[in-house]
PDB file of N, CA and C in Angstrom:
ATOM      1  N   UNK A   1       0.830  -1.183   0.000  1.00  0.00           N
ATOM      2  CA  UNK A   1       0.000   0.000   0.000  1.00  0.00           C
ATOM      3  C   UNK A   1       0.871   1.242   0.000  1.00  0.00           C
ATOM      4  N   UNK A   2       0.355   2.105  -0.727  1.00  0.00           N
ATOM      5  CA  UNK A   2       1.688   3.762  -0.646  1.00  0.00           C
ATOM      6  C   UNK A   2       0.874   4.397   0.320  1.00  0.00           C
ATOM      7  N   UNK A   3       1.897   5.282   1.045  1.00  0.00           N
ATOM      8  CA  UNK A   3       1.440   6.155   1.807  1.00  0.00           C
ATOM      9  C   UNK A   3      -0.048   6.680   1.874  1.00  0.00           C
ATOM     10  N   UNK A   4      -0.291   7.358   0.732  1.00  0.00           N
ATOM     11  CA  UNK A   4      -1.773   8.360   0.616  1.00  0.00           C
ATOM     12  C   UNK A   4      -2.901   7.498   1.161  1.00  0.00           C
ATOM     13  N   UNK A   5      -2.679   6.107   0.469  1.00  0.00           N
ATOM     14  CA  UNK A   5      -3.774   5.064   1.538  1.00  0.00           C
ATOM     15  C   UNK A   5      -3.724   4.966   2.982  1.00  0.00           C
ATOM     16  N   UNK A   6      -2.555   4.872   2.944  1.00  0.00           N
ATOM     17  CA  UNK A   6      -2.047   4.457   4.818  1.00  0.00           C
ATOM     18  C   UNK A   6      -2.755   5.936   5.227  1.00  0.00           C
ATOM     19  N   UNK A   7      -2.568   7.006   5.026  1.00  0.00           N
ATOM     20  CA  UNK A   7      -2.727   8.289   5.581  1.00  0.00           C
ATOM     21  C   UNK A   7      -4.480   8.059   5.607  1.00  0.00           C
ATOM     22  N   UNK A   8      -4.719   8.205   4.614  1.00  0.00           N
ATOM     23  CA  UNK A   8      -6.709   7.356   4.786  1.00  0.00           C
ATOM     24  C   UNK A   8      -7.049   6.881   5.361  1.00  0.00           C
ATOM     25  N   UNK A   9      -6.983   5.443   5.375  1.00  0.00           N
ATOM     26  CA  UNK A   9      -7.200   4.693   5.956  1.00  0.00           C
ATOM     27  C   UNK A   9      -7.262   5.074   8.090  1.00  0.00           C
ATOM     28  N   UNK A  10      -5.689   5.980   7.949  1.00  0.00           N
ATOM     29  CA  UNK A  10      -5.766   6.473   8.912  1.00  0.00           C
ATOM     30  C   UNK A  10      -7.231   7.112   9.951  1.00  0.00           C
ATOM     31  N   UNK A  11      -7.231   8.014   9.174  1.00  0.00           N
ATOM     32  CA  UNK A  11      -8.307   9.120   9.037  1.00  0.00           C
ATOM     33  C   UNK A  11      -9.648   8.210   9.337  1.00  0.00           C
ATOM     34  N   UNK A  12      -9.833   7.061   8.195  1.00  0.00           N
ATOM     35  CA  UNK A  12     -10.272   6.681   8.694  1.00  0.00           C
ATOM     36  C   UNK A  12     -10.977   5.939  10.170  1.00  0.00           C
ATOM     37  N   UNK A  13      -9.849   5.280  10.116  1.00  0.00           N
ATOM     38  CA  UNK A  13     -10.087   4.685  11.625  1.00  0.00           C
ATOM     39  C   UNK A  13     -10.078   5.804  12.632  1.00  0.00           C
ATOM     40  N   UNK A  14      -9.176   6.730  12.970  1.00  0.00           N
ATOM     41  CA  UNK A  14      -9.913   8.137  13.786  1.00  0.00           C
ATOM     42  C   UNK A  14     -11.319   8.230  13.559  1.00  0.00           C
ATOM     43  N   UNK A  15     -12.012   8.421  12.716  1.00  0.00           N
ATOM     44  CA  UNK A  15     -13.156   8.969  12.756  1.00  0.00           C
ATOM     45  C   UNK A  15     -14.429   8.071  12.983  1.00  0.00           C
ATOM     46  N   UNK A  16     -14.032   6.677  12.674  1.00  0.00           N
ATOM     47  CA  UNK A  16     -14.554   5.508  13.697  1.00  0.00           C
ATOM     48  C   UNK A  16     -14.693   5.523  15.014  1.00  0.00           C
ATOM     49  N   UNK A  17     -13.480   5.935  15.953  1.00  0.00           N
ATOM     50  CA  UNK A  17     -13.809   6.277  16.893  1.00  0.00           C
ATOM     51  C   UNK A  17     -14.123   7.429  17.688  1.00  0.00           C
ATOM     52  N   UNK A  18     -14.473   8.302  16.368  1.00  0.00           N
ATOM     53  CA  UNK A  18     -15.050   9.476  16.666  1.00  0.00           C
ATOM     54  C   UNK A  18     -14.074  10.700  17.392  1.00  0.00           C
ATOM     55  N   UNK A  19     -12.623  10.545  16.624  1.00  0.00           N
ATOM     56  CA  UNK A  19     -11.517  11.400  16.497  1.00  0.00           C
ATOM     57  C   UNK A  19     -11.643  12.160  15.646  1.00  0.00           C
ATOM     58  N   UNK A  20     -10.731  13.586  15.507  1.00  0.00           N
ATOM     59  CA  UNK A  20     -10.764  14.405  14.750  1.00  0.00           C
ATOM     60  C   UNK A  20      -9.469  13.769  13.160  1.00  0.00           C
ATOM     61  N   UNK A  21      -9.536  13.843  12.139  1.00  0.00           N
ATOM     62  CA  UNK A  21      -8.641  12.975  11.066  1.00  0.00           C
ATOM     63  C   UNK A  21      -7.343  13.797  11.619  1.00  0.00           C
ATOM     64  N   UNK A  22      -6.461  13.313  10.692  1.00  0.00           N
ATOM     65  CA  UNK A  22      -4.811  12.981  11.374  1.00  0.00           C
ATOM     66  C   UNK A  22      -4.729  14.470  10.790  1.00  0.00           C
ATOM     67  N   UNK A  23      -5.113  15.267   9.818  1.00  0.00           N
ATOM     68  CA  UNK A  23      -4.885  16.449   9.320  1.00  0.00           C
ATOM     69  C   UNK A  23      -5.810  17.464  10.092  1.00  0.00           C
ATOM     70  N   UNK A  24      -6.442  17.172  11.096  1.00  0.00           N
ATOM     71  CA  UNK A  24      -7.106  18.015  12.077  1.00  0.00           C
ATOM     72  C   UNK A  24      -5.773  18.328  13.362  1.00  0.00           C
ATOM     73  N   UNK A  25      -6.282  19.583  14.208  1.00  0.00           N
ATOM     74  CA  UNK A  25      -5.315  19.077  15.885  1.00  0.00           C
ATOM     75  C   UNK A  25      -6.007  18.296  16.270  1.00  0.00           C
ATOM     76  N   UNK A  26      -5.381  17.273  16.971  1.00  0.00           N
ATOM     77  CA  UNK A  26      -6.129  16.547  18.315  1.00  0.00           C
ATOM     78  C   UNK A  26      -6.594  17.134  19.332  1.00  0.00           C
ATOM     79  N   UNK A  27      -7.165  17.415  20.208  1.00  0.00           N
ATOM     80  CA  UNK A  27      -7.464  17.686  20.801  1.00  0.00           C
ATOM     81  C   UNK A  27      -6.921  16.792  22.595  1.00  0.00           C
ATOM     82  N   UNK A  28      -5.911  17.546  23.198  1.00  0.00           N
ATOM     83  CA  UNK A  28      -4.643  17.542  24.235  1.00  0.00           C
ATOM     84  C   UNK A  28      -5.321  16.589  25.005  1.00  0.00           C
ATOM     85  N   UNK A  29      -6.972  17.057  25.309  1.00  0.00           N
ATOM     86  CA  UNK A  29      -7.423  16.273  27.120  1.00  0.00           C
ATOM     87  C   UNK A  29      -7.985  15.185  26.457  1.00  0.00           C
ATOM     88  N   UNK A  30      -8.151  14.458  25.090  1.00  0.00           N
ATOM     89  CA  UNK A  30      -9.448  13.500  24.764  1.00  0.00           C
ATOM     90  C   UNK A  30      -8.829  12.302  25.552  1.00  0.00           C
ATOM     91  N   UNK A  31      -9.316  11.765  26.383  1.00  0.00           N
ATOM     92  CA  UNK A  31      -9.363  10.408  26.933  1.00  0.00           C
ATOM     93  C   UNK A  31      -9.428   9.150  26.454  1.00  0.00           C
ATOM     94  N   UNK A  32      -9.457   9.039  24.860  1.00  0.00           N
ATOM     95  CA  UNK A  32      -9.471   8.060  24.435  1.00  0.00           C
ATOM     96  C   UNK A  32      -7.927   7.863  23.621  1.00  0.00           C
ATOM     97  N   UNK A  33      -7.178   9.112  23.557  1.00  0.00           N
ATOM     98  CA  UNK A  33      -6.182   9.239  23.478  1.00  0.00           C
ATOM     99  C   UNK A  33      -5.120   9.042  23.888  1.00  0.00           C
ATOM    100  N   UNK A  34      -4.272   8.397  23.811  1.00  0.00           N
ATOM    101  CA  UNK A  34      -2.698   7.960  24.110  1.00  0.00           C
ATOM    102  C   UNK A  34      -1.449   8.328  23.329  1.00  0.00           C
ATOM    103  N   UNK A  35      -0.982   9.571  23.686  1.00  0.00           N
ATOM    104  CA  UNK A  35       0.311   9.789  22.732  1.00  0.00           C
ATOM    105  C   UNK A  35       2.054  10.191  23.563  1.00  0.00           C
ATOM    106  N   UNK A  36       2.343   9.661  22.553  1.00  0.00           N
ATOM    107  CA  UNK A  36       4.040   9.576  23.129  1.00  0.00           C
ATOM    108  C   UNK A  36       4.386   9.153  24.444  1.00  0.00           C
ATOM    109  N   UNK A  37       3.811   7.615  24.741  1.00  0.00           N
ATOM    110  CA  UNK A  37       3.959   7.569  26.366  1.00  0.00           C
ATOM    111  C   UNK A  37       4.560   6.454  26.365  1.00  0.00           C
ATOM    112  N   UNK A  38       5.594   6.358  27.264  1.00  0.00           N
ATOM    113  CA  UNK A  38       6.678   5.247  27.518  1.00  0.00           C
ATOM    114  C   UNK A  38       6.344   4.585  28.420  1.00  0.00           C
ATOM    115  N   UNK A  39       5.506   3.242  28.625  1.00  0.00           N
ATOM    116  CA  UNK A  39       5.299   2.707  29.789  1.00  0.00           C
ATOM    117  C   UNK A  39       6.559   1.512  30.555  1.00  0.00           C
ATOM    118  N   UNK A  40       5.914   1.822  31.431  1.00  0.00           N
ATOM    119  CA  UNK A  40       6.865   0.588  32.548  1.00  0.00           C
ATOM    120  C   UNK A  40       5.693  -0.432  32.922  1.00  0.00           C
ATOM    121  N   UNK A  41       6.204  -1.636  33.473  1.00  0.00           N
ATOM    122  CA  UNK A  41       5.328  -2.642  34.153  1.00  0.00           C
ATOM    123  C   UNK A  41       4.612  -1.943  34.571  1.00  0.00           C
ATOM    124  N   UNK A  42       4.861  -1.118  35.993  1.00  0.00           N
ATOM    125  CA  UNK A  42       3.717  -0.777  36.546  1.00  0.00           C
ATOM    126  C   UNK A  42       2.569   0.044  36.399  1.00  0.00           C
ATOM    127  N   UNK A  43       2.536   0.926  34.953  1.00  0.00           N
ATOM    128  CA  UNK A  43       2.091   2.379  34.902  1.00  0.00           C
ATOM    129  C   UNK A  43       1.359   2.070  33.800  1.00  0.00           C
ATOM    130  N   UNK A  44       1.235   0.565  33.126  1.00  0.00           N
ATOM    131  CA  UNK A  44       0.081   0.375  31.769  1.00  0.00           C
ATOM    132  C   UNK A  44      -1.025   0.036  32.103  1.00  0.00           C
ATOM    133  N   UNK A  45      -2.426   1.065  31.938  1.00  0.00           N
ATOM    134  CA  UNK A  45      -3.321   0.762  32.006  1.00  0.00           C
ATOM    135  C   UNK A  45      -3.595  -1.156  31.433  1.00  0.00           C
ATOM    136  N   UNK A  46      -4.855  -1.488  32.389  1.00  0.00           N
ATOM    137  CA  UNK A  46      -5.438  -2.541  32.001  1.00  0.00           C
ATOM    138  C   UNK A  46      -6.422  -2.750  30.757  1.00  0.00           C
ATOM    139  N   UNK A  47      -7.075  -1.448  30.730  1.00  0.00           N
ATOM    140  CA  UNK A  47      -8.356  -0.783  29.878  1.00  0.00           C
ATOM    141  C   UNK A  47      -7.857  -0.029  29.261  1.00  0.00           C
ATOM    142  N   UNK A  48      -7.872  -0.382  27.998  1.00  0.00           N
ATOM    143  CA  UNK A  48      -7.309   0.735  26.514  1.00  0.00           C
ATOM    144  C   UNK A  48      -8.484   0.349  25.583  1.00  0.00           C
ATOM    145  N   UNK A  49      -9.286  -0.522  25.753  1.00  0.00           N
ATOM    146  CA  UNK A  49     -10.558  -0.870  24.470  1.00  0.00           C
ATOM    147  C   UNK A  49     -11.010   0.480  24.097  1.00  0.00           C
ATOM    148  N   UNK A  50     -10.948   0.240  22.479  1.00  0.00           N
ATOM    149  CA  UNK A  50     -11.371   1.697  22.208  1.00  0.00           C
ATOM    150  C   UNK A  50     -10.740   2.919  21.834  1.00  0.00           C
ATOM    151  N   UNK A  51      -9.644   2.990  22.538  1.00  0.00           N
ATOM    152  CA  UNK A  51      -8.357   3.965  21.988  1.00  0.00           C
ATOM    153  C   UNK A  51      -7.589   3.775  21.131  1.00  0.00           C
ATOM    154  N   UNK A  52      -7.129   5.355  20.951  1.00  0.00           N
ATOM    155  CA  UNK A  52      -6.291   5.363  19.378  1.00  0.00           C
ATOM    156  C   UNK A  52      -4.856   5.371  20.698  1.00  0.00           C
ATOM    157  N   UNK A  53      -3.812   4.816  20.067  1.00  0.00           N
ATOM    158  CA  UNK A  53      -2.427   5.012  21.025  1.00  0.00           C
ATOM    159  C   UNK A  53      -1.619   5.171  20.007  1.00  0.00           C
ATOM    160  N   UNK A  54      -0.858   5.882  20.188  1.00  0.00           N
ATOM    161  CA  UNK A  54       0.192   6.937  18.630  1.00  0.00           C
ATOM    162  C   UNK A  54       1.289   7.182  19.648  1.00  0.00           C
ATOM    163  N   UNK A  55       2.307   6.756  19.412  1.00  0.00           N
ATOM    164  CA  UNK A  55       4.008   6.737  19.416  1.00  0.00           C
ATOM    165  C   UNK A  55       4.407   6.409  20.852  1.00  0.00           C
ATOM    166  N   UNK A  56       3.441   5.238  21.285  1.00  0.00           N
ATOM    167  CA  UNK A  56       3.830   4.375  22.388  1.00  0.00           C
ATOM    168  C   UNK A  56       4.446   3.401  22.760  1.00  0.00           C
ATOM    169  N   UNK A  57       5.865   3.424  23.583  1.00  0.00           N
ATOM    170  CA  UNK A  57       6.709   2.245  23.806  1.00  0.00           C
ATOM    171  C   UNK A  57       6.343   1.587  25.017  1.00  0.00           C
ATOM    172  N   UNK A  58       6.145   0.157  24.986  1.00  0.00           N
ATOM    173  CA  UNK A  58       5.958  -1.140  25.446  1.00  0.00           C
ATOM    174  C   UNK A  58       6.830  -1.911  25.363  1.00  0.00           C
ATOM    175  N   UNK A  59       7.966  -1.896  25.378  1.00  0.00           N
ATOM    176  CA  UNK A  59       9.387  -3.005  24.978  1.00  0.00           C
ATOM    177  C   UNK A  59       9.324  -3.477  26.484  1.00  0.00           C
ATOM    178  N   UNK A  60       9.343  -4.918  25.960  1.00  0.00           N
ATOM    179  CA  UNK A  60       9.772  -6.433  27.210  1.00  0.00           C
ATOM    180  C   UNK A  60       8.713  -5.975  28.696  1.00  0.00           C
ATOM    181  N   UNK A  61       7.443  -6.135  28.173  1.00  0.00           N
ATOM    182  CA  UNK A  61       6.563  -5.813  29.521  1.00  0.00           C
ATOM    183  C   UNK A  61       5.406  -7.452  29.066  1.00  0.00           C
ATOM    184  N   UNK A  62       4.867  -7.854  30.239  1.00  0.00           N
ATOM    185  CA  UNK A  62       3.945  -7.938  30.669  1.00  0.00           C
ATOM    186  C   UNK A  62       2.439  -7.599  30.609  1.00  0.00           C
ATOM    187  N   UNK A  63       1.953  -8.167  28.883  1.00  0.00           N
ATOM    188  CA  UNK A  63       0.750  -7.465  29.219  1.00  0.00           C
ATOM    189  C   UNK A  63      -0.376  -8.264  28.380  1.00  0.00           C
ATOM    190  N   UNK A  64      -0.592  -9.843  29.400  1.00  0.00           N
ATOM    191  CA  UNK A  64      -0.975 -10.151  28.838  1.00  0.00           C
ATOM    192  C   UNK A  64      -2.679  -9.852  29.187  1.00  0.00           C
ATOM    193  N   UNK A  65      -2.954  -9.387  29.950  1.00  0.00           N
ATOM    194  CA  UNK A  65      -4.116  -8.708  30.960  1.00  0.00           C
ATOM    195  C   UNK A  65      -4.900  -7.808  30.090  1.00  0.00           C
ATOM    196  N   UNK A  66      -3.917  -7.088  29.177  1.00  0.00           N
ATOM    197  CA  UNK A  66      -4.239  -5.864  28.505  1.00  0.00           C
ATOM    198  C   UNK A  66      -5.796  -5.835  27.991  1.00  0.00           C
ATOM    199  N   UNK A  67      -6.607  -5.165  27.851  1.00  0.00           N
ATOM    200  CA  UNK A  67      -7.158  -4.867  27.071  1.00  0.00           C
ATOM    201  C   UNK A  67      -7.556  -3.785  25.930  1.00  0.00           C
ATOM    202  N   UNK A  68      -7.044  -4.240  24.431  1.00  0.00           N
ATOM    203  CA  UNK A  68      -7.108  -3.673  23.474  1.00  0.00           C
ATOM    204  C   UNK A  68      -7.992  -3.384  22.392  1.00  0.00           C
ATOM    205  N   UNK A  69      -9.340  -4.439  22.957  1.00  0.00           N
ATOM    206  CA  UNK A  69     -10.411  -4.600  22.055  1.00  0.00           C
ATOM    207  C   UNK A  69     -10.832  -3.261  21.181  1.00  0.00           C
ATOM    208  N   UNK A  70     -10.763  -3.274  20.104  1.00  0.00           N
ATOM    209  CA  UNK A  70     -11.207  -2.231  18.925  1.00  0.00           C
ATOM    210  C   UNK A  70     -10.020  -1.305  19.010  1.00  0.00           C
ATOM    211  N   UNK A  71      -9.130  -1.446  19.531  1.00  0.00           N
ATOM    212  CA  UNK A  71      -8.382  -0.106  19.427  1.00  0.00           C
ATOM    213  C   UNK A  71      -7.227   0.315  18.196  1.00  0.00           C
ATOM    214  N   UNK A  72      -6.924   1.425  17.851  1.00  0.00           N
ATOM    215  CA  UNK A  72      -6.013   1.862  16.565  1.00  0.00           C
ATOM    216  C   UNK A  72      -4.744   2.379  17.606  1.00  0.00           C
ATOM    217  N   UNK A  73      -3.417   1.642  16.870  1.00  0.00           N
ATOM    218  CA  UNK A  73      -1.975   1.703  17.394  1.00  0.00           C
ATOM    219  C   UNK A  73      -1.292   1.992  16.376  1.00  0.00           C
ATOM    220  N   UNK A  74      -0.615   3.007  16.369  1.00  0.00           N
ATOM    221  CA  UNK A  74       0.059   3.787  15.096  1.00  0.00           C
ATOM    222  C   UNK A  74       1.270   4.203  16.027  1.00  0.00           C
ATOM    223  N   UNK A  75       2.312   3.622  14.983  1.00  0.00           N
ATOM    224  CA  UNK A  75       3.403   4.184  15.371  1.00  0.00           C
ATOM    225  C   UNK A  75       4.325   4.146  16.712  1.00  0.00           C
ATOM    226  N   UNK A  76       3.723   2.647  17.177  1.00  0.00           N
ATOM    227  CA  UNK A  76       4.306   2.269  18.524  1.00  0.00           C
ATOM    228  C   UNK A  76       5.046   1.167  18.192  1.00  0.00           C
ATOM    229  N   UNK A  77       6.029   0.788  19.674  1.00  0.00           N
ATOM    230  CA  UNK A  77       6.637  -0.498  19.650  1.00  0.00           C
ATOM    231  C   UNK A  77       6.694  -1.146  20.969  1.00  0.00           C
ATOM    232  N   UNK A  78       6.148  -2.422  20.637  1.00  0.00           N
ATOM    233  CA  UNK A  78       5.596  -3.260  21.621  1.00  0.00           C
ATOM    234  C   UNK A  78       6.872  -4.452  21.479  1.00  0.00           C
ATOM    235  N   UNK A  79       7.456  -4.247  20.963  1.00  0.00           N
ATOM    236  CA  UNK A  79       8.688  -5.116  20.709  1.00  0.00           C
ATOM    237  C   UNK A  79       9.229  -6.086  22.036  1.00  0.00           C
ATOM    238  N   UNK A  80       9.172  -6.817  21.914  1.00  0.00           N
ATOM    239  CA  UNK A  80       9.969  -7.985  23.122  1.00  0.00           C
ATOM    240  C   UNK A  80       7.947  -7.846  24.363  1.00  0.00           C
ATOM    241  N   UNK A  81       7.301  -7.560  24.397  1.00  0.00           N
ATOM    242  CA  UNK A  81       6.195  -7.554  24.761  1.00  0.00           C
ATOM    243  C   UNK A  81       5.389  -8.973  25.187  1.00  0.00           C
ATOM    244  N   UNK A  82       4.836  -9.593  25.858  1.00  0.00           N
ATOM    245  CA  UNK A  82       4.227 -10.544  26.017  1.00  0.00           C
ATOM    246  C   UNK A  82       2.156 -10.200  25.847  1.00  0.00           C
ATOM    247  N   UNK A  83       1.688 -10.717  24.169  1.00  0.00           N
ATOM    248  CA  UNK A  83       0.078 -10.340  24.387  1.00  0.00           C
ATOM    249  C   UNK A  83      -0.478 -11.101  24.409  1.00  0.00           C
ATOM    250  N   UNK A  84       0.066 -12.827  24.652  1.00  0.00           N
ATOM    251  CA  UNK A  84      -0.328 -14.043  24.598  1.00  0.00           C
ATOM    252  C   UNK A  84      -1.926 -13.894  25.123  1.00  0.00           C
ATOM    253  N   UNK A  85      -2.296 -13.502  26.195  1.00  0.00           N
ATOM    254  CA  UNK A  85      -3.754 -13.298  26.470  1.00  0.00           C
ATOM    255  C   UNK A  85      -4.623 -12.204  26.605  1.00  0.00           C
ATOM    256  N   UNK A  86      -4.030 -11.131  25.750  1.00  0.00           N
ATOM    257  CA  UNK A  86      -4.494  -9.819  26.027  1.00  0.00           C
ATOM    258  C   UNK A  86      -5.642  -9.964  24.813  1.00  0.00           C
ATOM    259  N   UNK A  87      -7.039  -9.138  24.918  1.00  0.00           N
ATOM    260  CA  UNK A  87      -8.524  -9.117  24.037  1.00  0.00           C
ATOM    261  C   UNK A  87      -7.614  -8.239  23.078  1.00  0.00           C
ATOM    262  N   UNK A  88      -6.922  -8.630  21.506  1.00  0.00           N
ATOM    263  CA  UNK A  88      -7.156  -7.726  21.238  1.00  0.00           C
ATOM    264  C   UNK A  88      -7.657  -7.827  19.629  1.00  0.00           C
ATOM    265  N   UNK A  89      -8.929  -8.497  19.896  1.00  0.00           N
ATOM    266  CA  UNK A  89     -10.152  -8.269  18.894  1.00  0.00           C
ATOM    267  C   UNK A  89     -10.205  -7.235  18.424  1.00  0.00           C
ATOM    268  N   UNK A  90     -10.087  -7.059  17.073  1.00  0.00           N
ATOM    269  CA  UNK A  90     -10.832  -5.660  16.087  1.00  0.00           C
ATOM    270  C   UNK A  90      -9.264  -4.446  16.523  1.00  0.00           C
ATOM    271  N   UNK A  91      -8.870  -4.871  16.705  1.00  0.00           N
ATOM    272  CA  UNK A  91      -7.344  -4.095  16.618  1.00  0.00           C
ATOM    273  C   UNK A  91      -6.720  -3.347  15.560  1.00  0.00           C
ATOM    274  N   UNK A  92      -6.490  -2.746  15.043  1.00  0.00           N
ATOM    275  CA  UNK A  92      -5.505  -2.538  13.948  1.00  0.00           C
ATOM    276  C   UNK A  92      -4.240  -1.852  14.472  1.00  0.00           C
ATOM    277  N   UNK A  93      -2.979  -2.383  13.765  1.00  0.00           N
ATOM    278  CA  UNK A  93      -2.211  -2.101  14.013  1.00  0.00           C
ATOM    279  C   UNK A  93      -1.289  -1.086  12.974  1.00  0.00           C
ATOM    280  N   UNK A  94      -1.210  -0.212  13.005  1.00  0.00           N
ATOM    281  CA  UNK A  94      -0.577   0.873  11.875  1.00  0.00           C
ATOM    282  C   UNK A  94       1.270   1.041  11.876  1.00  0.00           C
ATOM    283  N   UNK A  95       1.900   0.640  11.281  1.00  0.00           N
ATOM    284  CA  UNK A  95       3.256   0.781  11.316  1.00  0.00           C
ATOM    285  C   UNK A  95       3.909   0.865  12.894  1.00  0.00           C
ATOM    286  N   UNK A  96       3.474  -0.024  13.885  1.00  0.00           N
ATOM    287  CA  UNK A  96       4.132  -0.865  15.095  1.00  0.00           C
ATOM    288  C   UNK A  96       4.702  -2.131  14.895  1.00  0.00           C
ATOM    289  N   UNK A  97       5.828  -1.542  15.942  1.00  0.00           N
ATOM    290  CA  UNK A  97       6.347  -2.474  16.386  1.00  0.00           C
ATOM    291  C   UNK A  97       6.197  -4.022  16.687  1.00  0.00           C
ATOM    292  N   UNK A  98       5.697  -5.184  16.526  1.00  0.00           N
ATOM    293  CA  UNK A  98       5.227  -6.272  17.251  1.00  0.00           C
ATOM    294  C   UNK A  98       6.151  -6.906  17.931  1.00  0.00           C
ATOM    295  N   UNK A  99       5.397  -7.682  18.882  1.00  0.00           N
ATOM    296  CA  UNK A  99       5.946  -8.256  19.727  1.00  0.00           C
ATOM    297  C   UNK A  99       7.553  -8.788  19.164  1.00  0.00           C
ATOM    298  N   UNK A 100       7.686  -9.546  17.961  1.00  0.00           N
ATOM    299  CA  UNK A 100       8.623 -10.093  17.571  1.00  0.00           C
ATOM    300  C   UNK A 100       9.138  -9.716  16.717  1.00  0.00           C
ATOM    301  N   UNK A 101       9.168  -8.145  16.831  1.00  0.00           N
ATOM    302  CA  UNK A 101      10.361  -7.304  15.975  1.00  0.00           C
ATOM    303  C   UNK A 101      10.082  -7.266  14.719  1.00  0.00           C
ATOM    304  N   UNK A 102       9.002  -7.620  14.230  1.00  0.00           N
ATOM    305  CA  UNK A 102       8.536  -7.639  12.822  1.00  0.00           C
ATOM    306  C   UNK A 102       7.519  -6.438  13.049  1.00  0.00           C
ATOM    307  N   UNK A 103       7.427  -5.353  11.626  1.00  0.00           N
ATOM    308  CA  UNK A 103       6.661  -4.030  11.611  1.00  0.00           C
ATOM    309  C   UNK A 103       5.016  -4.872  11.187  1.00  0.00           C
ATOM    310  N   UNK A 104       3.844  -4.125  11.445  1.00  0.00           N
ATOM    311  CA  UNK A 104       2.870  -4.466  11.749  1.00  0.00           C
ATOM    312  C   UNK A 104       2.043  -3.771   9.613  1.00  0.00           C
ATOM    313  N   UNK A 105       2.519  -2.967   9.518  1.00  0.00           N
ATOM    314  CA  UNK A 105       2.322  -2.606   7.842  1.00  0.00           C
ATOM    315  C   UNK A 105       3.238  -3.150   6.699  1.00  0.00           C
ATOM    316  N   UNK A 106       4.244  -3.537   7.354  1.00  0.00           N
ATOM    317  CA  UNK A 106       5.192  -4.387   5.762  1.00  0.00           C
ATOM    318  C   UNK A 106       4.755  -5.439   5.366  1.00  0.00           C
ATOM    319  N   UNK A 107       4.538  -6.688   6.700  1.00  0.00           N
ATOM    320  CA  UNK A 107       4.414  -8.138   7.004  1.00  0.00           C
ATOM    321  C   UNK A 107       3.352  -8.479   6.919  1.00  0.00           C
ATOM    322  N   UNK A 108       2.400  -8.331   8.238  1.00  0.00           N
ATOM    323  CA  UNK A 108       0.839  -8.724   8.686  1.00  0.00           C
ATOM    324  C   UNK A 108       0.132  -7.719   8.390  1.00  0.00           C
ATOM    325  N   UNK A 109      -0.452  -7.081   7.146  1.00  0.00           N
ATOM    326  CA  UNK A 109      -1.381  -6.610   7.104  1.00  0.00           C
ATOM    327  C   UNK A 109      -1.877  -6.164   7.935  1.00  0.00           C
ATOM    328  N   UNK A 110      -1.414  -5.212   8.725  1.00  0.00           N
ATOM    329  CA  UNK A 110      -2.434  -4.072   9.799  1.00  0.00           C
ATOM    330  C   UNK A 110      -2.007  -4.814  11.140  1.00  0.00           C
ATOM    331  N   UNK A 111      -1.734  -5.597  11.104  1.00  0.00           N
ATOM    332  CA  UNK A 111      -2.274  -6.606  12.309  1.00  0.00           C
ATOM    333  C   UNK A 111      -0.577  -7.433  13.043  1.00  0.00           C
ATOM    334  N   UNK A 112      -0.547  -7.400  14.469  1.00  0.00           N
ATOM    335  CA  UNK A 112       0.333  -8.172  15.302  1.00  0.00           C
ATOM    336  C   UNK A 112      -0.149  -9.390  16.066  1.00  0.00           C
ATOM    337  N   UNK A 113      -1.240 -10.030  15.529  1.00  0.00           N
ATOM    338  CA  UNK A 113      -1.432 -11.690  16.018  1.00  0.00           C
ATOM    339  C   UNK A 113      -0.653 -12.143  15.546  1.00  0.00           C
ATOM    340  N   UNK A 114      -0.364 -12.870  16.610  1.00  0.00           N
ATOM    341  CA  UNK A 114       0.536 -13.690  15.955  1.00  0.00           C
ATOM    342  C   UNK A 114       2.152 -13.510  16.185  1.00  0.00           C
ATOM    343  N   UNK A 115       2.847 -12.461  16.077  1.00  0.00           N
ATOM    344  CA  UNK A 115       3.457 -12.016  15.981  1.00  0.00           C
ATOM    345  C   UNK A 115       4.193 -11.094  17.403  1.00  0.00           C
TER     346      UNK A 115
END
């Protein structure tokens, strides 16, 4: 896929969950929002169903608890990560990291099952 799709598609999925598109501002306080945040074991929410998360590191954590159901991940790396039991039904994954060091848009089509 070239860019101009990926950038769509983007947009798309923002506005699924009722975000402003990637060529809008975001808006700083939205709560369904997650950007540029470096977690540790102890500090990752359990409950993310639903959120967009954009340029979030997860390297070698613990999370298989997680819940990710429906949510859009752009531009993170979950690399060395454990999601063996985390919900994460209806996911898409946008140019992240996966668990096993493989990018989530070159390889798996959108997507880090598996992976």
């Amino acid at each position: 896929m070239g860019g101009a799709s990926n950038g769509g598609m983007f947009d798309a999925l923002l506005m699924r969950q009722g975000l402003p598109s990637a060529n809008q501002s975001l808006v700083a306080n939205n709560p369904w929002m997650v950007l540029g945040k470096t977690w540790k074991q102890n500090d990752v929410p359990k409950e993310l169903s639903q959120h967009t998360l954009a340029d979030v590191t997860a390297r070698n954590l613990d999370l298989k608890e997680l819940d990710l159901h429906g949510s859009v991940i752009t531009h993170s790396d979950f690399s060395g990560s454990k999601l063996t039991s985390a919900n994460l039904n209806d996911t898409v994954w946008i140019n992240t990291i996966c668990p096993d060091g493989s990018l989530s848009a070159d390889t798996h089509e959108y997507t880090c099952l598996g992976h």
